[in-house]
PDB file of N, CA and C in Angstrom:
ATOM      1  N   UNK A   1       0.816  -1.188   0.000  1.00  0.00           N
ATOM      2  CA  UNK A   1       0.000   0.000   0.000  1.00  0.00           C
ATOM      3  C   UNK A   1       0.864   1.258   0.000  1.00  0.00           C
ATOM      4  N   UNK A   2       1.955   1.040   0.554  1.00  0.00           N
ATOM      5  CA  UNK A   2       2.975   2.414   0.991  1.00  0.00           C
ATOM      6  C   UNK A   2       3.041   2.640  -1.016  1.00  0.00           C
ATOM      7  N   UNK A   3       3.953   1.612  -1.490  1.00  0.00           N
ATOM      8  CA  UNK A   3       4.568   2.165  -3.368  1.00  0.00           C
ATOM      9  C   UNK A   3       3.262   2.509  -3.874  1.00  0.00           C
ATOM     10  N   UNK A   4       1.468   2.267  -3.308  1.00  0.00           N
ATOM     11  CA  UNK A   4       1.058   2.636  -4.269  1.00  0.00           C
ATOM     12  C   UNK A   4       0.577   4.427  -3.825  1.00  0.00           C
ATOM     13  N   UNK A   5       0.652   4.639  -2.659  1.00  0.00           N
ATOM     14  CA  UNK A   5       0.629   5.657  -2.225  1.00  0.00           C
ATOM     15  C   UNK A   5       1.919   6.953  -2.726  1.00  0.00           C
ATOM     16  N   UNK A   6       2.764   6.173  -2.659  1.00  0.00           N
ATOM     17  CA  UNK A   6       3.870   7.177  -3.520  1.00  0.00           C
ATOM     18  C   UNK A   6       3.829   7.229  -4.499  1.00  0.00           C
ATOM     19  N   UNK A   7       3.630   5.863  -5.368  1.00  0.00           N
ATOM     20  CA  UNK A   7       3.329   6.247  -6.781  1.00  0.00           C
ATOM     21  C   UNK A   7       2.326   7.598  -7.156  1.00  0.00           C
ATOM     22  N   UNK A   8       1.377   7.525  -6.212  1.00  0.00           N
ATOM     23  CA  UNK A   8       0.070   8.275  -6.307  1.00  0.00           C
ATOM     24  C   UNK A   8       0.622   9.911  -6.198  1.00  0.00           C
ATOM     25  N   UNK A   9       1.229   9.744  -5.185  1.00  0.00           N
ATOM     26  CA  UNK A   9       2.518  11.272  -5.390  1.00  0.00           C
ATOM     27  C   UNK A   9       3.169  11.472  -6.168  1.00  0.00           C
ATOM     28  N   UNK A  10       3.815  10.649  -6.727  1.00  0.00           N
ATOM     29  CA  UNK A  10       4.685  10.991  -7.712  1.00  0.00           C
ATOM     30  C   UNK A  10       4.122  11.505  -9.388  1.00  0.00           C
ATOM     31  N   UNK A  11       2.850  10.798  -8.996  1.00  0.00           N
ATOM     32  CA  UNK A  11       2.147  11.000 -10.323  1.00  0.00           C
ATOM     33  C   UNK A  11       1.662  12.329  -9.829  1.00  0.00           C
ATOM     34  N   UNK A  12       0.868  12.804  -9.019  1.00  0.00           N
ATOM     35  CA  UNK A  12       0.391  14.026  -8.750  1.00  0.00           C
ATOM     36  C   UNK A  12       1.640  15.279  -8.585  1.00  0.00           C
ATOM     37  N   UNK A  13       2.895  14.983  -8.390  1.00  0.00           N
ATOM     38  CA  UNK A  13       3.936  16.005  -8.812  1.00  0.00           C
ATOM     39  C   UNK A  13       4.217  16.175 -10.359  1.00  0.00           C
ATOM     40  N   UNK A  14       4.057  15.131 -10.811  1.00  0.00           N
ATOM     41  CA  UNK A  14       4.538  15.110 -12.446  1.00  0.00           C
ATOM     42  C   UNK A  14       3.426  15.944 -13.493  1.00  0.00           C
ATOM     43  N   UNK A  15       1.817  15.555 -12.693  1.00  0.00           N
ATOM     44  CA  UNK A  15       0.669  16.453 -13.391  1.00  0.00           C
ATOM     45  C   UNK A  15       0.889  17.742 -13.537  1.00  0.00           C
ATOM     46  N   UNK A  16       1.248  18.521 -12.010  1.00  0.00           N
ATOM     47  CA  UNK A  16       1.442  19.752 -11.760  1.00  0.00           C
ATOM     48  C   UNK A  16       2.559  20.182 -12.812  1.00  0.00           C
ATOM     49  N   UNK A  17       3.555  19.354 -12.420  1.00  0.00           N
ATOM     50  CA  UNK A  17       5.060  19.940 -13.244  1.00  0.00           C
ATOM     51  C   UNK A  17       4.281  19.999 -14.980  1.00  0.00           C
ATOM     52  N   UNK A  18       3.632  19.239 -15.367  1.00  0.00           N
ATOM     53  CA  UNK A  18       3.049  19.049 -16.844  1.00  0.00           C
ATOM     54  C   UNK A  18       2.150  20.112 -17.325  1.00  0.00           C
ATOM     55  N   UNK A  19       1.022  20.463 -16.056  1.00  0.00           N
ATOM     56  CA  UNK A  19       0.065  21.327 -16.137  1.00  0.00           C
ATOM     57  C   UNK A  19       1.078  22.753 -16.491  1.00  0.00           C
ATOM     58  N   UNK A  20       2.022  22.928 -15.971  1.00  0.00           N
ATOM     59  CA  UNK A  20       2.673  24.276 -15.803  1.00  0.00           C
ATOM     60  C   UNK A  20       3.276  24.182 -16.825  1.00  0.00           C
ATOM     61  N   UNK A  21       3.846  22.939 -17.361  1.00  0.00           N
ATOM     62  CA  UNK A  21       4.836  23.236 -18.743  1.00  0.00           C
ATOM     63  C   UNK A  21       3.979  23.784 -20.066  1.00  0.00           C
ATOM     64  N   UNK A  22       2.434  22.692 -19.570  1.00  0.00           N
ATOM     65  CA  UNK A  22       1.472  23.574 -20.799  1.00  0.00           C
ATOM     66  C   UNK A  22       0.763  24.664 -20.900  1.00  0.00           C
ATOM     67  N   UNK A  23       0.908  25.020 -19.865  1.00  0.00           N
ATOM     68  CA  UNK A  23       0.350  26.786 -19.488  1.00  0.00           C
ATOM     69  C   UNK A  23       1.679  27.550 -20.182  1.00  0.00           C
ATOM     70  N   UNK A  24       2.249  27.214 -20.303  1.00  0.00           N
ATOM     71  CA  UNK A  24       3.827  28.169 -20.455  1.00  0.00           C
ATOM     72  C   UNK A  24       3.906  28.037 -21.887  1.00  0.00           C
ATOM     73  N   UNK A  25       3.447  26.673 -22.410  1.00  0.00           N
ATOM     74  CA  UNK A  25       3.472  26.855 -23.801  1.00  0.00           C
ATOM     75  C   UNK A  25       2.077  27.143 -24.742  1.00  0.00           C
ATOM     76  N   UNK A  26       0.790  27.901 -23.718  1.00  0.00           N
ATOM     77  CA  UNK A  26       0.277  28.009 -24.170  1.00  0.00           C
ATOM     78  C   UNK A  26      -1.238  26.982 -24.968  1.00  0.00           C
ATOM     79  N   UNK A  27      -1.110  26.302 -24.126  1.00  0.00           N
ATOM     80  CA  UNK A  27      -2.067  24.924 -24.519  1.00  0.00           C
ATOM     81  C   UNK A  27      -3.387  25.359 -23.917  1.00  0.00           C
ATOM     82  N   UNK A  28      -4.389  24.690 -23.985  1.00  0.00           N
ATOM     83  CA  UNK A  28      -6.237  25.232 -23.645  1.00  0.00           C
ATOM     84  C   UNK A  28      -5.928  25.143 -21.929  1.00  0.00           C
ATOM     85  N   UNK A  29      -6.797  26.015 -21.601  1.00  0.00           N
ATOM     86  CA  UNK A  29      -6.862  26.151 -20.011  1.00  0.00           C
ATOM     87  C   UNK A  29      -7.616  25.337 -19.282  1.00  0.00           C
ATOM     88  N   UNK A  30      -8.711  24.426 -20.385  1.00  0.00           N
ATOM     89  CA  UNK A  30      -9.317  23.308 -19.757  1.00  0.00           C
ATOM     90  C   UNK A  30      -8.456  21.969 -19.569  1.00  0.00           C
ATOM     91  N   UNK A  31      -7.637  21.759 -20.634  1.00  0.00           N
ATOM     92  CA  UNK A  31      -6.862  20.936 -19.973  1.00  0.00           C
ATOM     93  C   UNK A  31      -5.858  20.911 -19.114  1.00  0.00           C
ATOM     94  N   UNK A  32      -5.213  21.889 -19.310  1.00  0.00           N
ATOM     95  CA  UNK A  32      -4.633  22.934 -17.651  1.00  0.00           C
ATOM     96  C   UNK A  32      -5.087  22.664 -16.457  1.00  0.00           C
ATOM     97  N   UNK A  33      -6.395  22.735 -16.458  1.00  0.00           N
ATOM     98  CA  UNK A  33      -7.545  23.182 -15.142  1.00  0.00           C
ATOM     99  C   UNK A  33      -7.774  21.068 -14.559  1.00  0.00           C
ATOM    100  N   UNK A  34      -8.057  20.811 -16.129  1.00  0.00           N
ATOM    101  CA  UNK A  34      -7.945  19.458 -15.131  1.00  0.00           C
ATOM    102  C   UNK A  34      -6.863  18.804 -15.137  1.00  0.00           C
ATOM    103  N   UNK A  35      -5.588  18.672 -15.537  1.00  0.00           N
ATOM    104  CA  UNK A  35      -4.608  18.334 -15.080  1.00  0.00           C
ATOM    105  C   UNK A  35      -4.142  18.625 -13.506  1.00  0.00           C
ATOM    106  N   UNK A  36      -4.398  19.774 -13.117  1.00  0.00           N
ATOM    107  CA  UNK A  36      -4.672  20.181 -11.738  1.00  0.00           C
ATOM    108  C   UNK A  36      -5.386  20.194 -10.745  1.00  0.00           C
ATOM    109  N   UNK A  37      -6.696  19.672 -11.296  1.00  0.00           N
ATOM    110  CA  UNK A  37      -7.808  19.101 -10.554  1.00  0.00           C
ATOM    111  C   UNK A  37      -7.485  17.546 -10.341  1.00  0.00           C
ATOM    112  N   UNK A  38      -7.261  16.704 -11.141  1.00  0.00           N
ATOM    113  CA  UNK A  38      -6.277  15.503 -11.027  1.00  0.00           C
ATOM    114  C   UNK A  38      -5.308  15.264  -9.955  1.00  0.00           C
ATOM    115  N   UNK A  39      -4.683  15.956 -10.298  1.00  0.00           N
ATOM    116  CA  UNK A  39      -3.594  16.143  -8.947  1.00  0.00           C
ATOM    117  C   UNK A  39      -3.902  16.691  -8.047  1.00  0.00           C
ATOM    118  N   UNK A  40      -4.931  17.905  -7.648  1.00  0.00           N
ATOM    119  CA  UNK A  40      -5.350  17.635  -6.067  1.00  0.00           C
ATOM    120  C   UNK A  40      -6.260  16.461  -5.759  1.00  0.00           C
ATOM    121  N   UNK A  41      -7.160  16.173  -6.122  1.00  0.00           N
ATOM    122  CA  UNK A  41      -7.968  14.388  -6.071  1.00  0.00           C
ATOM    123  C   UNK A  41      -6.901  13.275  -5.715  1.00  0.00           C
ATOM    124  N   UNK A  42      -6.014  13.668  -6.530  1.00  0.00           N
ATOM    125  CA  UNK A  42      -4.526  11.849  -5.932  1.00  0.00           C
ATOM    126  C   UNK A  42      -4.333  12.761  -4.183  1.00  0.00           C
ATOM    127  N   UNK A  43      -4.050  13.737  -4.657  1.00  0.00           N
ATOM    128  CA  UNK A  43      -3.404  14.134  -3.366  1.00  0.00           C
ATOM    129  C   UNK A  43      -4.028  14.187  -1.965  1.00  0.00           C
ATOM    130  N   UNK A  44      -5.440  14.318  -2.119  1.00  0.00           N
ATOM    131  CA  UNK A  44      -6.745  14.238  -1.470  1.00  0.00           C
ATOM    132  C   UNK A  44      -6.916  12.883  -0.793  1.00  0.00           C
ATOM    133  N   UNK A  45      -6.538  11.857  -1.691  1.00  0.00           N
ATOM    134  CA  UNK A  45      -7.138  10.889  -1.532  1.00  0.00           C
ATOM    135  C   UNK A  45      -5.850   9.960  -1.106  1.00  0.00           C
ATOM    136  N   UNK A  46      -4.519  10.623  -1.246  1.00  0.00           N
ATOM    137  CA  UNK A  46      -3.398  10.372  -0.672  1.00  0.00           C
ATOM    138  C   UNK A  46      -3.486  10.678   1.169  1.00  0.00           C
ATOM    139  N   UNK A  47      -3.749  11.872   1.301  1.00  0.00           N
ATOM    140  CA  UNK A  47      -3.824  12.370   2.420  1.00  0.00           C
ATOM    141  C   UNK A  47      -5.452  11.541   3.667  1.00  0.00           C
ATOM    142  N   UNK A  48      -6.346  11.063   2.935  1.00  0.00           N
ATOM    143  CA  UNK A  48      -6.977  10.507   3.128  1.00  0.00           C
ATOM    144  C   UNK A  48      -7.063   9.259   3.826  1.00  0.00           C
ATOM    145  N   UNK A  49      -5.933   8.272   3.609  1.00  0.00           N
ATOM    146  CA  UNK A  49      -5.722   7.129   3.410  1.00  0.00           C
ATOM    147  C   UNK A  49      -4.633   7.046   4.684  1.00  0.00           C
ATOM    148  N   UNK A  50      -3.753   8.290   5.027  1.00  0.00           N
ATOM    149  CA  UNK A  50      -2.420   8.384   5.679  1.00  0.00           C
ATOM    150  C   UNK A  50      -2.627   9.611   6.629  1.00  0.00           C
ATOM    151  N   UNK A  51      -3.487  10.073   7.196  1.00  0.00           N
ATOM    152  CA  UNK A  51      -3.716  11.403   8.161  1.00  0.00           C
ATOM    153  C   UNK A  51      -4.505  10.674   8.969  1.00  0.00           C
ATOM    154  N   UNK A  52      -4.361  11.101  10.280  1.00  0.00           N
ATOM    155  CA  UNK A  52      -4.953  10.299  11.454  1.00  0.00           C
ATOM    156  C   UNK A  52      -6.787  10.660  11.556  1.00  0.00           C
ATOM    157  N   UNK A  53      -7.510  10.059  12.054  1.00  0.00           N
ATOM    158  CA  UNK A  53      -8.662  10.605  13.077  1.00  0.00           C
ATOM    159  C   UNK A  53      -8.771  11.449  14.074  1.00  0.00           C
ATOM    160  N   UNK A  54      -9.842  11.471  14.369  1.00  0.00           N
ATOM    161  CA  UNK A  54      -9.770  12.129  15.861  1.00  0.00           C
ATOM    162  C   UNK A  54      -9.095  11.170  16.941  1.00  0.00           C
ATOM    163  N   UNK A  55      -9.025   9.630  16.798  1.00  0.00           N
ATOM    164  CA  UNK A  55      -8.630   9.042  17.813  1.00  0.00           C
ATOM    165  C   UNK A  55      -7.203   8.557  17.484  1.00  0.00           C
ATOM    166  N   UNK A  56      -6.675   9.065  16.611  1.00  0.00           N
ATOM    167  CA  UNK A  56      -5.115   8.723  16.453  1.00  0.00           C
ATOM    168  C   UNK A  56      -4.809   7.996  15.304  1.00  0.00           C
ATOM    169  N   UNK A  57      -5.945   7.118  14.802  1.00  0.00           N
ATOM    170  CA  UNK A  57      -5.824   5.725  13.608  1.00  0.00           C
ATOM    171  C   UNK A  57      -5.935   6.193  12.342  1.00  0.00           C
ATOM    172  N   UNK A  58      -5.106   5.829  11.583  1.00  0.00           N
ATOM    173  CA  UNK A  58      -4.972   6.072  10.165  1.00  0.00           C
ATOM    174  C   UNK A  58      -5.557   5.150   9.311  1.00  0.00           C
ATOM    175  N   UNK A  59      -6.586   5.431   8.511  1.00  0.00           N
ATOM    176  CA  UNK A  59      -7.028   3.747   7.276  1.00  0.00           C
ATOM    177  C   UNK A  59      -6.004   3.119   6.616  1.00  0.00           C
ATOM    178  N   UNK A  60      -4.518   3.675   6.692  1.00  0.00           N
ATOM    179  CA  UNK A  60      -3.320   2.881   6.166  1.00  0.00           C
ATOM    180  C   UNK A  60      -3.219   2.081   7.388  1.00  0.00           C
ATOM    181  N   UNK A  61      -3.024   2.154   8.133  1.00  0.00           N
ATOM    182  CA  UNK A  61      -2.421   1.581   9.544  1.00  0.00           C
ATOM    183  C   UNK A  61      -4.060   0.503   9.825  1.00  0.00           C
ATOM    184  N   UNK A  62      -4.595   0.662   9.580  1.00  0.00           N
ATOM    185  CA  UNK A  62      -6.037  -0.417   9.722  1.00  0.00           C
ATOM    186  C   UNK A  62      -6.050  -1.472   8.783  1.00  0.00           C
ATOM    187  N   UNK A  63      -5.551  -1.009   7.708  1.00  0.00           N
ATOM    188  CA  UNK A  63      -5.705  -1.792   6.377  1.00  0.00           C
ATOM    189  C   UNK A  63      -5.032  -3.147   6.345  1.00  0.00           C
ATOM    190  N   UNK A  64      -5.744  -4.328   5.589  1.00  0.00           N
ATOM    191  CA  UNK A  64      -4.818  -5.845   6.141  1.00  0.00           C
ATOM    192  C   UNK A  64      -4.069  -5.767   5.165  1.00  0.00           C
ATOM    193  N   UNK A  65      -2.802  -6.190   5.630  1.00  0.00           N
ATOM    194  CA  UNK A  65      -1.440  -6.204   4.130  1.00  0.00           C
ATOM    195  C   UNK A  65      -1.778  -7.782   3.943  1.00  0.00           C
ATOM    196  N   UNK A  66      -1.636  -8.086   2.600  1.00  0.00           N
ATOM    197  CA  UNK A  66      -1.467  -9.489   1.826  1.00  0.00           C
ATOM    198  C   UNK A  66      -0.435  -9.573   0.848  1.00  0.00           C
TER     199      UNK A  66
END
């Protein structure tokens, strides 16, 4: 669960870095807009998975490894 969680980062750094290379060169702002909407959703759902409760427990730390 941890590589797919980083993967999930790594992909959501690479959107951003992409989103910005095509703003710079001028590409449509809708695909701009969701390239960046993309990457906050991984990141959302990154943070989701790995940020505690109110009682301390994380759904990574609950989750059964196989």
């Amino acid at each position: 669960m941890s590589l797919v969680l980083s993967l999930l980062m790594l992909a959501a750094i690479a959107l951003v870095i992409g989103a910005f290379a095509q703003w710079k060169r001028g590409a449509s702002r809708k695909q701009v807009a969701l390239m960046l909407l993309l990457a906050v959703i991984m990141a959302a759902n990154v943070a989701i998975w790995t940020l505690p409760d109110a009682s301390g427990n994380s759904p990574l730390a609950s989750a059964p490894e196989n």
